[in-house]
N, C-alpha and C. Protein backbone atom coordinates (compact mmCIF):
# COMPACT_ATOMS: atom_id res chain seq x y z
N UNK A 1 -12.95 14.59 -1.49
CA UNK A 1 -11.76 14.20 -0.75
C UNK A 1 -12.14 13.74 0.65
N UNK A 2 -11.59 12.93 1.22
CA UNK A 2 -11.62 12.15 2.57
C UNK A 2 -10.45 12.37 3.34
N UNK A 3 -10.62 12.61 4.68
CA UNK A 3 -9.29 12.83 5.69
C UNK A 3 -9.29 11.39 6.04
N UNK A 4 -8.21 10.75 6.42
CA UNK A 4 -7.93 9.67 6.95
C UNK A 4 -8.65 9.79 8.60
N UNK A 5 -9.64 8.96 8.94
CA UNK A 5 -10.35 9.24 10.12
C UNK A 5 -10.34 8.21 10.96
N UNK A 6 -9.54 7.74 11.60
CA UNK A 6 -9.34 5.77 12.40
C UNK A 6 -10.64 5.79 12.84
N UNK A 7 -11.40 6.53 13.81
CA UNK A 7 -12.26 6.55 14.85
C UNK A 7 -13.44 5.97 13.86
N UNK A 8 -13.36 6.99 12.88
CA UNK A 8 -14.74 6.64 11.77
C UNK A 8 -14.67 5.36 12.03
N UNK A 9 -13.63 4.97 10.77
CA UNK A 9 -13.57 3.28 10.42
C UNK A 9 -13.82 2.70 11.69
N UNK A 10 -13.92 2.52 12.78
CA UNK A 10 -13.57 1.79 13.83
C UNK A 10 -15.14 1.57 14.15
N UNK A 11 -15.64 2.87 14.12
CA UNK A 11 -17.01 2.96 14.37
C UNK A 11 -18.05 2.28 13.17
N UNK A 12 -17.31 2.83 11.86
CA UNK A 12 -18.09 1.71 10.50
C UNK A 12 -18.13 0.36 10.88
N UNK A 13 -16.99 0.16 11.81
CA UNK A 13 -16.84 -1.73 11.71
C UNK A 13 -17.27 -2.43 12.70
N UNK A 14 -17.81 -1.24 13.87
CA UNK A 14 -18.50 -2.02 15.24
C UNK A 14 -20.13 -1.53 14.76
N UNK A 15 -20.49 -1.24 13.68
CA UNK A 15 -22.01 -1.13 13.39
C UNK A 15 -22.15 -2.26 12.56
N UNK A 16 -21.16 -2.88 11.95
CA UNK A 16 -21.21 -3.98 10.73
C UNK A 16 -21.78 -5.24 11.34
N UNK A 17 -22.40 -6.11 10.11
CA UNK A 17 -22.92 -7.43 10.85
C UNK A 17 -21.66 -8.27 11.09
N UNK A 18 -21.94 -9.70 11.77
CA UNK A 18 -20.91 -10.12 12.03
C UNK A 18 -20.14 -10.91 10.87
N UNK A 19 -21.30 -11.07 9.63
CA UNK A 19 -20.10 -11.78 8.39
C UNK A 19 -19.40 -10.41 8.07
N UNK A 20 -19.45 -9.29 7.80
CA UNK A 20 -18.49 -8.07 7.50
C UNK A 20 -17.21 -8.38 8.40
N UNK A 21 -17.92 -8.59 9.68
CA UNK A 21 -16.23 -8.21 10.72
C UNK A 21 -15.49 -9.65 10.61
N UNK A 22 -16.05 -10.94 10.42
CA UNK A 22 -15.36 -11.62 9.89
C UNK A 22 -14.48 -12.02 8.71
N UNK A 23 -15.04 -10.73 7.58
CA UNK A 23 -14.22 -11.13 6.63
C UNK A 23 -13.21 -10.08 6.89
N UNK A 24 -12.89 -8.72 7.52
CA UNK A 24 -11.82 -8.08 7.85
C UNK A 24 -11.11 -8.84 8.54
N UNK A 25 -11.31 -9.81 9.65
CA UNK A 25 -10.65 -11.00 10.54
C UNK A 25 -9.86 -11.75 9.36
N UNK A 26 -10.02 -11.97 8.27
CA UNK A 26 -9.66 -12.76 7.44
C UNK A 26 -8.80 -12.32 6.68
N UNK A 27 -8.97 -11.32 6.47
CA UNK A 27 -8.37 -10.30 5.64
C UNK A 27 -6.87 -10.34 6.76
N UNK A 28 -7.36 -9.52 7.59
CA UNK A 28 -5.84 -9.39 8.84
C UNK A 28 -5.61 -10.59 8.72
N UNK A 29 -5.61 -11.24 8.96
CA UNK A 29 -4.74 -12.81 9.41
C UNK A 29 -4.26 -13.29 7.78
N UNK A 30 -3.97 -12.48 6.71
CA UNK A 30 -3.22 -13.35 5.62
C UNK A 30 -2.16 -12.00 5.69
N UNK A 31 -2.72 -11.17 6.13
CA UNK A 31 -1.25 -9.93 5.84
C UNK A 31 -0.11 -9.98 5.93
N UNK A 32 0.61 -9.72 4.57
CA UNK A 32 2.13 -9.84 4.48
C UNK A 32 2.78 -9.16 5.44
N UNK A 33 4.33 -9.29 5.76
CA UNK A 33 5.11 -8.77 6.78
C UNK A 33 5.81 -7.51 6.34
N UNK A 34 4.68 -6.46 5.36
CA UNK A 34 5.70 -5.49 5.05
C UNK A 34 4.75 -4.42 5.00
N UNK A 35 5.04 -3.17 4.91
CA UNK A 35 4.33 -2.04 4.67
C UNK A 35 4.85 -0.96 3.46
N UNK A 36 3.72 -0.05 2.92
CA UNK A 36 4.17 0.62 2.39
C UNK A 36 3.65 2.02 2.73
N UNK A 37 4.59 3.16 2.47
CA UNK A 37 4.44 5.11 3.34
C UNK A 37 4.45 6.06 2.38
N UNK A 38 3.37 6.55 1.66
CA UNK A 38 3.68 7.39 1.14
C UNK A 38 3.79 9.00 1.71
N UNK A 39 4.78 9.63 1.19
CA UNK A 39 4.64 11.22 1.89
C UNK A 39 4.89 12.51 0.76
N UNK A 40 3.54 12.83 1.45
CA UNK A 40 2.72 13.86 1.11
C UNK A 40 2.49 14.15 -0.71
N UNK A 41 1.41 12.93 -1.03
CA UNK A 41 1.03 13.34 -2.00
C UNK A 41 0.35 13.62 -2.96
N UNK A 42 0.52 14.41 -3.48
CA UNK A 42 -0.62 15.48 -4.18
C UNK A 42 -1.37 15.19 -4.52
N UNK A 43 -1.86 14.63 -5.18
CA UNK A 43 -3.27 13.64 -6.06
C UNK A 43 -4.05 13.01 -5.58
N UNK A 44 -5.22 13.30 -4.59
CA UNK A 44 -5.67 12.66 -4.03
C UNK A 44 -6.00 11.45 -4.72
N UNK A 45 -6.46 11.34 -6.00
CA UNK A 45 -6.74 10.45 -6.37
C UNK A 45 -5.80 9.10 -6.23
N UNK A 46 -4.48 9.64 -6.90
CA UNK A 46 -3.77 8.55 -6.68
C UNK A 46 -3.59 7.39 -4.94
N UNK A 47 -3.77 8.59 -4.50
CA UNK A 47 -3.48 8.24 -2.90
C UNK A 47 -5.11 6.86 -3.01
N UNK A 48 -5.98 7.33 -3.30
CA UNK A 48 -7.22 6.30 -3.25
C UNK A 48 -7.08 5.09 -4.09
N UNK A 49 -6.51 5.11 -5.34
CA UNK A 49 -6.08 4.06 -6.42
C UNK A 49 -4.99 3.33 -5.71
N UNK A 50 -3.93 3.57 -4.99
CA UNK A 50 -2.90 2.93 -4.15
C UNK A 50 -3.78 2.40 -3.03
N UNK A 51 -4.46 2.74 -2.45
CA UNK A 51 -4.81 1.77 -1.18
C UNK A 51 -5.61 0.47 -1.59
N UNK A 52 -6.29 0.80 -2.77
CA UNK A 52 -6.75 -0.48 -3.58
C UNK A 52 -5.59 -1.77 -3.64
N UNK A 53 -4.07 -0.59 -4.63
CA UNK A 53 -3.78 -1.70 -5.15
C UNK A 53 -2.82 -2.54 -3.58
N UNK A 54 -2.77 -1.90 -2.16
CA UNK A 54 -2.17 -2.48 -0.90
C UNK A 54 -3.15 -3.06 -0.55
N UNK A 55 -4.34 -3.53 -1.19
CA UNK A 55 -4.97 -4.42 -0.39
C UNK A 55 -5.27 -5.40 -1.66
N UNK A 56 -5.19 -5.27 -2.51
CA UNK A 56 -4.83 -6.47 -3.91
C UNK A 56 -3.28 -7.53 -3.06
N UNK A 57 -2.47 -6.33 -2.73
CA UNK A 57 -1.36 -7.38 -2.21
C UNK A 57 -0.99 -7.80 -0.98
N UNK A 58 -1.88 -7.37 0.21
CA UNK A 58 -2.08 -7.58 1.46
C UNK A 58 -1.05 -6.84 2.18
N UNK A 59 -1.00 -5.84 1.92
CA UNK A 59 -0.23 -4.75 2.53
C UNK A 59 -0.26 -4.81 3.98
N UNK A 60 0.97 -5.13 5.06
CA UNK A 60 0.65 -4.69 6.49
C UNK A 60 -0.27 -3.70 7.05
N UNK A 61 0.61 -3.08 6.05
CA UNK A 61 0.14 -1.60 6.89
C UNK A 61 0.46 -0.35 5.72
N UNK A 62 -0.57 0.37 5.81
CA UNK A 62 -0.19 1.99 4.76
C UNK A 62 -0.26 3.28 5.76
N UNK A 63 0.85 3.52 5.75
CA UNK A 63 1.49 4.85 6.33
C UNK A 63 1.27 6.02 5.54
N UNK A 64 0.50 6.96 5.81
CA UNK A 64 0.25 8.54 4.89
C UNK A 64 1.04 9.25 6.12
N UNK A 65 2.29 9.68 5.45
CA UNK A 65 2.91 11.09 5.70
C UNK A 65 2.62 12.07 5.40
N UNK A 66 3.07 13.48 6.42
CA UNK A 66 2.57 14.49 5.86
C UNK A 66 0.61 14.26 5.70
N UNK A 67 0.59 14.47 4.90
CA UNK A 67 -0.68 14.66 3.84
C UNK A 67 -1.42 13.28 4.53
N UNK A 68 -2.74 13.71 4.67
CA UNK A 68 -3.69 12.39 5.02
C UNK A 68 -4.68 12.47 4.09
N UNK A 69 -4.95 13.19 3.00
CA UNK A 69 -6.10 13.24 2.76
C UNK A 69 -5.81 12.61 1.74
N UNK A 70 -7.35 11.64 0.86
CA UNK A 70 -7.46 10.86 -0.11
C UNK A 70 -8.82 10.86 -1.10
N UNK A 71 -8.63 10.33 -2.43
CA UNK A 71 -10.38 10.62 -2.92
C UNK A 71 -10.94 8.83 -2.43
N UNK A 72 -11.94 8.89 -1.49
CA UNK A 72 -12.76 7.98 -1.60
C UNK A 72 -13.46 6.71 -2.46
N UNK A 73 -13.84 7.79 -3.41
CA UNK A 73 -14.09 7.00 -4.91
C UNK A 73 -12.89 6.17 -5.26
N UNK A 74 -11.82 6.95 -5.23
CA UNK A 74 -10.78 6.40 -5.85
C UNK A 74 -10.54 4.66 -5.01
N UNK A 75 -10.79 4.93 -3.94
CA UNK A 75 -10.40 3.56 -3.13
C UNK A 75 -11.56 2.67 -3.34
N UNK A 76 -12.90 2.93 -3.88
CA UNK A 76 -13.79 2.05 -3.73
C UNK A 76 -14.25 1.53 -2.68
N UNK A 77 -13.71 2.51 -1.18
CA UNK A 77 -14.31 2.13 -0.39
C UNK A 77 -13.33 1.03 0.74
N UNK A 78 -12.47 0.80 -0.12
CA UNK A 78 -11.72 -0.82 0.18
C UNK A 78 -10.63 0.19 1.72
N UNK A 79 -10.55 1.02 1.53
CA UNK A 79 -10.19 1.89 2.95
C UNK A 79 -10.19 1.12 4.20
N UNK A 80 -11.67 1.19 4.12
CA UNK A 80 -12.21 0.52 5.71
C UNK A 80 -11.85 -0.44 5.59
N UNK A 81 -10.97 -1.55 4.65
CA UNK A 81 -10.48 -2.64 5.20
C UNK A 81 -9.07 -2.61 5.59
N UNK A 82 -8.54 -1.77 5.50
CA UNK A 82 -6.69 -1.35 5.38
C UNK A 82 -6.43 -0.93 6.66
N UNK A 83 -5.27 -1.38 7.26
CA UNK A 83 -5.07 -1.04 8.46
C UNK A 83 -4.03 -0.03 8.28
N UNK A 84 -4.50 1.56 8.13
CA UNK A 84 -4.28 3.06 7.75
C UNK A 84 -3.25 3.76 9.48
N UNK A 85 -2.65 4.32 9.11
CA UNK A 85 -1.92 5.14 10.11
C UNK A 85 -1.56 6.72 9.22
N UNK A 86 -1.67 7.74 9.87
CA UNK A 86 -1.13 8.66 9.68
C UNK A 86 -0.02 9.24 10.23
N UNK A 87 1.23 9.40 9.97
CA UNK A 87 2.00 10.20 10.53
C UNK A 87 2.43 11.29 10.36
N UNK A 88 2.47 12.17 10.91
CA UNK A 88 2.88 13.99 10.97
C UNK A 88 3.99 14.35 9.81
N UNK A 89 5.25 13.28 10.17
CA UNK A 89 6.73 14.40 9.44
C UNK A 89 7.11 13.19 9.10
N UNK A 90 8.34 13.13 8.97
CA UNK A 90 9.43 12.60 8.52
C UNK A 90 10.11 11.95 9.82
N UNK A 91 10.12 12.57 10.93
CA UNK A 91 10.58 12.23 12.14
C UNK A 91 9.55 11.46 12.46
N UNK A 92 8.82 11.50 12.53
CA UNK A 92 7.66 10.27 13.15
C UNK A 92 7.35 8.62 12.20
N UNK A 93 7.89 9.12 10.80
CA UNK A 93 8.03 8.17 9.70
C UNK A 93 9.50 7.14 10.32
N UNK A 94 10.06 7.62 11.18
CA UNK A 94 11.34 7.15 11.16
C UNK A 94 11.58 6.56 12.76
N UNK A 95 11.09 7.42 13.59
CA UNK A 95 11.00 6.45 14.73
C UNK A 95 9.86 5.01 14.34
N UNK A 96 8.83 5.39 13.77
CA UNK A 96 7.83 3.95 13.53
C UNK A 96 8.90 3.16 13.13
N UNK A 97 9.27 3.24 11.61
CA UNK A 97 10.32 2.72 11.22
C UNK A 97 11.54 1.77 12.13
N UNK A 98 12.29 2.47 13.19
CA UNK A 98 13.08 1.89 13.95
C UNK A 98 12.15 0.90 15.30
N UNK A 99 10.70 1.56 15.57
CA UNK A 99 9.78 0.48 16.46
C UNK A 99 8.98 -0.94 16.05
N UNK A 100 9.31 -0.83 14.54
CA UNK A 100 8.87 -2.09 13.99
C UNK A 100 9.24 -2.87 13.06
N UNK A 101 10.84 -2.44 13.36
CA UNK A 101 11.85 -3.25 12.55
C UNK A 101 11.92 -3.14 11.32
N UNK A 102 11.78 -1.88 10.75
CA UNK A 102 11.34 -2.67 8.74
C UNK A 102 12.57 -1.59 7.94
N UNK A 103 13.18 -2.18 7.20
CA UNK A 103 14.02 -1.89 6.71
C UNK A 103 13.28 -0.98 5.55
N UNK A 104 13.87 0.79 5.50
CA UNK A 104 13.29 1.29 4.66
C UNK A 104 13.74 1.68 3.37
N UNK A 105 12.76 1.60 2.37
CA UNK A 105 12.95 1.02 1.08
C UNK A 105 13.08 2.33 0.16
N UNK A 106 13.51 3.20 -0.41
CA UNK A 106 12.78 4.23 -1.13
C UNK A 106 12.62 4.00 -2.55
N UNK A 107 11.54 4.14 -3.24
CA UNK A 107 11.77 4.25 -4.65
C UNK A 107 11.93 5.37 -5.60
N UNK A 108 12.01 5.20 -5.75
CA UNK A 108 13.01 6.57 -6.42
C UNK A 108 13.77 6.29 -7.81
N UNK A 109 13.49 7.43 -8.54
CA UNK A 109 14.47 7.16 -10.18
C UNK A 109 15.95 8.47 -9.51
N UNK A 110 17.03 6.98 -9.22
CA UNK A 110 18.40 7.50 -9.00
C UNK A 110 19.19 6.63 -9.66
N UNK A 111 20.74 7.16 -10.31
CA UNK A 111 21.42 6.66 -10.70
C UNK A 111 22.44 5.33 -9.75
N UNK A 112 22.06 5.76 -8.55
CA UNK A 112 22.45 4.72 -7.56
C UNK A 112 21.40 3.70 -7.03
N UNK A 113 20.52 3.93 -7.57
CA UNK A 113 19.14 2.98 -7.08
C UNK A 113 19.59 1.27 -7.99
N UNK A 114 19.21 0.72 -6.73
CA UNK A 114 19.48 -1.03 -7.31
C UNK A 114 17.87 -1.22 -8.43
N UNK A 115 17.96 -1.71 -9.20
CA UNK A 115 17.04 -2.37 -10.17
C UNK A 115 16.40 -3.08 -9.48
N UNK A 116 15.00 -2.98 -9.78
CA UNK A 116 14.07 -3.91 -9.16
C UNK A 116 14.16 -5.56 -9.84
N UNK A 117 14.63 -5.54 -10.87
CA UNK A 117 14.24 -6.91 -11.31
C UNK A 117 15.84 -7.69 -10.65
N UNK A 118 16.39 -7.18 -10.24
CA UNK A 118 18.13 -7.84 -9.77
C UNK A 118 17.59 -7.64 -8.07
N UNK A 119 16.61 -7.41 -7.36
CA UNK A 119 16.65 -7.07 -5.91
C UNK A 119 15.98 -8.28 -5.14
N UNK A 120 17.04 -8.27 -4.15
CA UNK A 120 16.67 -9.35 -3.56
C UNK A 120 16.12 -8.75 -1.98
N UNK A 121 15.23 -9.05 -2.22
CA UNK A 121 13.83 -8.03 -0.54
C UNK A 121 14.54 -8.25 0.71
N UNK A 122 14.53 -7.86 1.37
CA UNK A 122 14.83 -7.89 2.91
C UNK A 122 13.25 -8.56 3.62
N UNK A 123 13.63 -8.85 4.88
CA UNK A 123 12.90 -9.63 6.08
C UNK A 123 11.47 -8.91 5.57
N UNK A 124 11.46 -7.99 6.22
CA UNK A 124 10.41 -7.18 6.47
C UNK A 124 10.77 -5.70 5.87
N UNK A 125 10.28 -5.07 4.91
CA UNK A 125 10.87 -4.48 3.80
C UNK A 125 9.33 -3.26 4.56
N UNK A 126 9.67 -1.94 4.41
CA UNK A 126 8.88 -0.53 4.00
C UNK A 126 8.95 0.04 2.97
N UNK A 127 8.47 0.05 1.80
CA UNK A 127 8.22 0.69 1.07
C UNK A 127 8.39 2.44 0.60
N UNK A 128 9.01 2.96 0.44
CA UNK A 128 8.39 4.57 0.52
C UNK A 128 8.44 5.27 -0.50
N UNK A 129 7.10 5.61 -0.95
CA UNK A 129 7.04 6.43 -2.05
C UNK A 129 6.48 7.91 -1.79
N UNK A 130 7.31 8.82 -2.77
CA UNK A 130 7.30 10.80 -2.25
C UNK A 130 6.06 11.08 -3.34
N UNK A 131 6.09 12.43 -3.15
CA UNK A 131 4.76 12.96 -3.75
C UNK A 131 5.16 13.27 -5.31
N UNK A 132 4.10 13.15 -6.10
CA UNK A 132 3.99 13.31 -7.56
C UNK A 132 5.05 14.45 -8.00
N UNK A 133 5.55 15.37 -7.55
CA UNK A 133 5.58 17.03 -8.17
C UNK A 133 7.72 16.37 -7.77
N UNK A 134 7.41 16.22 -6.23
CA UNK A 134 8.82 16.67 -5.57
C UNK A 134 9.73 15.51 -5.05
N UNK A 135 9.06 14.11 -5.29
CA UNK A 135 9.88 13.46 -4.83
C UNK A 135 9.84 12.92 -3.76
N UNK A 136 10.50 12.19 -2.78
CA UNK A 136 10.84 12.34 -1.75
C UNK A 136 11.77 13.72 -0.94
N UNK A 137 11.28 14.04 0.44
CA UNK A 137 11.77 14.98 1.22
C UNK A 137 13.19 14.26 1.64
N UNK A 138 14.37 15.05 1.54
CA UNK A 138 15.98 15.02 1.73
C UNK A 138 15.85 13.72 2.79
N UNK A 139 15.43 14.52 4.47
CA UNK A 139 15.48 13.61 4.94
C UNK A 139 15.51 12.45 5.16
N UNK A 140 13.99 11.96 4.84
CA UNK A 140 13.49 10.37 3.84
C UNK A 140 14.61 9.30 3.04
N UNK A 141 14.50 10.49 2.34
CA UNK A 141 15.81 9.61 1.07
C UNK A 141 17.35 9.40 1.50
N UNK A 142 17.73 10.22 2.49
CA UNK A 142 18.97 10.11 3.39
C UNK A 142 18.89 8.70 4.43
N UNK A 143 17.76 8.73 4.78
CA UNK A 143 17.44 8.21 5.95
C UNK A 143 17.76 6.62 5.16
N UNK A 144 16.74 6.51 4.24
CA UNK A 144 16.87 4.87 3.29
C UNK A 144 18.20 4.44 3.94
N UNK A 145 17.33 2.93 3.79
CA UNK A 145 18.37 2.04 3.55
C UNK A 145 19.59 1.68 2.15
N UNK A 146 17.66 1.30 1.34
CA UNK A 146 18.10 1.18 -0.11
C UNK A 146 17.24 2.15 -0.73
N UNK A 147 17.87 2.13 -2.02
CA UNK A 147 17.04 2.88 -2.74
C UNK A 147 16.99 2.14 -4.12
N UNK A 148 15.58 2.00 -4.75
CA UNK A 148 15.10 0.77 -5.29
C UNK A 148 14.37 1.56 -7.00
N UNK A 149 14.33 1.41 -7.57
CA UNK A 149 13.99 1.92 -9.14
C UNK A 149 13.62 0.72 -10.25
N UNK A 150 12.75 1.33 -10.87
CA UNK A 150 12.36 0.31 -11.57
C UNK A 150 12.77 0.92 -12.89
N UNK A 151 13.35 -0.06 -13.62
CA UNK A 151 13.71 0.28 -15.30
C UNK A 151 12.39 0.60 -16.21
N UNK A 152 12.87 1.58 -17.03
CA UNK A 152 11.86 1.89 -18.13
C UNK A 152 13.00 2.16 -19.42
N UNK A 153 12.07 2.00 -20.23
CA UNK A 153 12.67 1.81 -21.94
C UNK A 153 11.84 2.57 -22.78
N UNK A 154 11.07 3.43 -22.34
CA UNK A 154 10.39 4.32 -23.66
C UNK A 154 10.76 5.82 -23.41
N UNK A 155 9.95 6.47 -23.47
CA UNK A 155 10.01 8.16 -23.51
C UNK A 155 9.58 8.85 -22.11
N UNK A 156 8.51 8.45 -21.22
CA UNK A 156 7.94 9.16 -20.33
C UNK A 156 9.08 9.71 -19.24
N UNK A 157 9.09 10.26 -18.70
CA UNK A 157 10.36 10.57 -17.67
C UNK A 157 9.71 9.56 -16.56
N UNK A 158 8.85 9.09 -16.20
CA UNK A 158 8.36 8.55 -14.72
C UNK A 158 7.14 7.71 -14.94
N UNK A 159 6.91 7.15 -14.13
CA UNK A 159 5.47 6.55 -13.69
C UNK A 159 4.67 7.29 -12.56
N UNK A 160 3.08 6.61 -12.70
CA UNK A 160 2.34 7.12 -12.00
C UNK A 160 2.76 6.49 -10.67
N UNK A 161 2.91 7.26 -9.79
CA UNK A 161 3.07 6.37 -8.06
C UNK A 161 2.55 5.02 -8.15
N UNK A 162 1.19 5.25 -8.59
CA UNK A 162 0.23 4.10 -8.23
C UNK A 162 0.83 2.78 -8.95
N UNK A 163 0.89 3.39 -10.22
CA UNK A 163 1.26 2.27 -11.10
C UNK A 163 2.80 1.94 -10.42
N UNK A 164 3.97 2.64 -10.00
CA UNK A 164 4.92 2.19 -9.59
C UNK A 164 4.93 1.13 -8.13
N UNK A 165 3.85 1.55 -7.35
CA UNK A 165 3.39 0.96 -6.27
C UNK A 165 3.22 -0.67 -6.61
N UNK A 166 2.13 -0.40 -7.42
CA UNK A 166 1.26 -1.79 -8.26
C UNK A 166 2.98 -2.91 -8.58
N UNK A 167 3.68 -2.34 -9.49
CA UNK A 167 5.00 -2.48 -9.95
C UNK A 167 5.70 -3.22 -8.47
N UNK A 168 6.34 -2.63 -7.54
CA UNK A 168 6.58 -3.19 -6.77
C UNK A 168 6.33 -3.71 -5.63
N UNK A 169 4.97 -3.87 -5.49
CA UNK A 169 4.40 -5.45 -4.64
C UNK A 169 4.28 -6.22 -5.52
N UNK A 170 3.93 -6.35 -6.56
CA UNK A 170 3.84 -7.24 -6.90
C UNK A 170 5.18 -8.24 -7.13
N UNK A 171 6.04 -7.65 -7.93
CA UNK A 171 7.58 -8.23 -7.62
C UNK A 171 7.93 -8.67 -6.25
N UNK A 172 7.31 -8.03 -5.41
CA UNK A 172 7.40 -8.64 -4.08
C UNK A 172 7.33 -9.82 -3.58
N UNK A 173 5.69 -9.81 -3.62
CA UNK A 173 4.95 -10.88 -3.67
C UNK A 173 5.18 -12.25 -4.29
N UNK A 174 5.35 -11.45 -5.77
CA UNK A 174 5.72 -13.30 -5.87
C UNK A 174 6.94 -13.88 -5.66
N UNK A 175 7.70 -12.47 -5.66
CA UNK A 175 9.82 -13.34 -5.13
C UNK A 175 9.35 -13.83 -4.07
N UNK A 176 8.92 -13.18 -2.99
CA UNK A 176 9.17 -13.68 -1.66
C UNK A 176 7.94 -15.08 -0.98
N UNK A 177 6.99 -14.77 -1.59
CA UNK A 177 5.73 -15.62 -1.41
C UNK A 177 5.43 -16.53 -2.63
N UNK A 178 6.05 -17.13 -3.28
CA UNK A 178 5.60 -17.71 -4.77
C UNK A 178 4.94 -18.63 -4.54
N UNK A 179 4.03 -19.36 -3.24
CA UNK A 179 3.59 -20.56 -3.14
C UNK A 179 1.85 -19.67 -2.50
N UNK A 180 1.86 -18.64 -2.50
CA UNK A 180 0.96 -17.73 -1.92
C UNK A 180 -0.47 -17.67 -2.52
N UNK A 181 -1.62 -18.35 -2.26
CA UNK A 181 -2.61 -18.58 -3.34
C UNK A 181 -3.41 -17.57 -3.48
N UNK A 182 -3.88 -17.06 -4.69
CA UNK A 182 -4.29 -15.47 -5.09
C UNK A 182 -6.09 -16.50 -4.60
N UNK A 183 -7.03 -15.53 -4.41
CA UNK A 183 -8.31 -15.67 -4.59
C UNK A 183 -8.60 -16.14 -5.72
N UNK A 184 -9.94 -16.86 -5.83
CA UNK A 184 -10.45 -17.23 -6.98
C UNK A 184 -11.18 -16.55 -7.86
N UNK A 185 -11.27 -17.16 -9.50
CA UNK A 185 -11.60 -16.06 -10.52
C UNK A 185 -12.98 -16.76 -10.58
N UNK A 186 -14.06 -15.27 -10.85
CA UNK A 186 -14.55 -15.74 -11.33
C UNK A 186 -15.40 -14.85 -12.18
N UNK A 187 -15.35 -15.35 -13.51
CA UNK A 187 -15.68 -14.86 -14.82
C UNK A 187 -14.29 -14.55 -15.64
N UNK A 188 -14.19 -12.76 -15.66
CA UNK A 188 -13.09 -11.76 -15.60
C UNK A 188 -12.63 -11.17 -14.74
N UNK A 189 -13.03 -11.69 -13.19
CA UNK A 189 -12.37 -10.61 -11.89
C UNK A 189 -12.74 -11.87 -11.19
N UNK A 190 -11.79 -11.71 -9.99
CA UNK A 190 -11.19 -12.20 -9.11
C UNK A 190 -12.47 -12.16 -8.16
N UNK A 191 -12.82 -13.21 -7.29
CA UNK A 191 -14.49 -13.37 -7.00
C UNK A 191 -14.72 -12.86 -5.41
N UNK A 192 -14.94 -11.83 -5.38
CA UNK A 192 -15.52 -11.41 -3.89
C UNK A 192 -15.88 -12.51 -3.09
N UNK A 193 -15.29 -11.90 -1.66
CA UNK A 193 -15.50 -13.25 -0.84
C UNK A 193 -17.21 -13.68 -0.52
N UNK A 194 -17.60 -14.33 -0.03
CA UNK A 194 -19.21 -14.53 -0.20
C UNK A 194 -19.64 -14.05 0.91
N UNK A 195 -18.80 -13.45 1.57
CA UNK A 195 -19.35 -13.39 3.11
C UNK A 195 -19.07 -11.99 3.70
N UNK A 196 -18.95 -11.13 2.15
CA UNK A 196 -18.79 -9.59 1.95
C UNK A 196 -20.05 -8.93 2.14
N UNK A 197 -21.04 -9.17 1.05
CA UNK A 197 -22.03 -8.53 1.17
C UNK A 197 -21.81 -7.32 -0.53
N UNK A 198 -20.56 -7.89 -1.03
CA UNK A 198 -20.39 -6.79 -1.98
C UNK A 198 -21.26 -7.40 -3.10
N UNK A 199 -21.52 -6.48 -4.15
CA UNK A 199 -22.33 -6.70 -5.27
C UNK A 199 -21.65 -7.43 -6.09
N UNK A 200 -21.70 -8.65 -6.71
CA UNK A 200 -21.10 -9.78 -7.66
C UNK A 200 -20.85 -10.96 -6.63
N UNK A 201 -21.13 -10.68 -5.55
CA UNK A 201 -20.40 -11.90 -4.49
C UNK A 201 -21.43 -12.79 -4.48
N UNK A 202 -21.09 -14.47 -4.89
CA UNK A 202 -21.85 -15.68 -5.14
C UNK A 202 -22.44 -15.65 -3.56
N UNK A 203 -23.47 -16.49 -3.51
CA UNK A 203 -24.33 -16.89 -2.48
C UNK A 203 -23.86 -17.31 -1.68
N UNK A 204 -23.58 -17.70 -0.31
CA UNK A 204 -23.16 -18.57 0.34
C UNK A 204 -23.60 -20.12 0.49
């Protein structure tokens, strides 16, 4: 398990050569105008599989409530490229919230929750997903704006966060950005930039 550590990362990225800090430069400058907060939850793992899939969709920003801690492995590392915040409570989730304009989103399986496939996104949309076991905390879910659910048709009672996460950026993404060009493939996966340094990345 990994604590969310800014200073680390900050320090990983002023030891990096200068094609590394240029491709985080690159990275920031395509980031969508929205974020997503999860609070406090349990699985570290999941918490590491979600920051993957916010940087598959260029996530503003990922907010860990409550709970900071995450499995490493699970993120592949892709961490140090995410621009990570931790916040304490629910009260600190909510002043950010009102200091950077973003209309907050909850997802949630409620009988009053609008359908994701009928939703039409707001400006700058927050995301917020509660922990595996409990949900979102009263507050949180009071606090929403909307509250947002995605339909299912088989047996399971729920989805995995992650996978619900995955679920709605991507609906995001392409309602709101449909002219938005994904990276290039190459083979069976999507081709590391060349100027990463990661393993599969073509030559420059």
């Amino acid at each position: 398990m990994t604590k969310l550590n800014p200073e680390e990362i900050e320090r990983f990225w002023r030891e990096q050569n200068p094609r590394r800090r240029a491709l985080r430069e690159r990275l920031d400058a395509r980031r969508l105008p929205y974020g997503v907060a999860v609070e406090n939850l349990t699985k570290d793992w999941n918490l590491g599989n979600l920051i993957r899939t916010a940087n598959a969709f260029l996530c503003g920003e990922l907010l860990l409530v409550g709970s900071d801690v995450f499995d490493e492995a699970g993120s592949g590392g892709i961490h140090r490229f995410e621009r990570m915040r931790h916040l304490p409570d629910a009260k600190a989730l909510l002043a950010h919230v009102r200091e950077e304009g973003y209309t907050l989103i909850a997802v949630e399986i409620d009988r009053k929750a609008e359908m994701l496939h009928r939703f039409t996104f707001p400006a700058k949309p927050l995301f917020l997903f509660g922990s595996e076991l409990r949900g979102l905390s009263r507050e949180l879910g009071e606090a929403s704006a909307v509250r947002l659910m995605i339909p299912q048709y088989g047996l399971i009672p729920c989805l995995n966060v992650n996978v619900s996460c995955s679920i709605v950026l991507y609906a995001y993404v392409t309602q709101c950005f449909p002219d938005l060009e994904p990276v290039p493939v190459a083979g069976a996966k999507f081709r590391a930039d060349p100027g990463s340094g990661q393993r599969g990345a073509p030559p420059n």
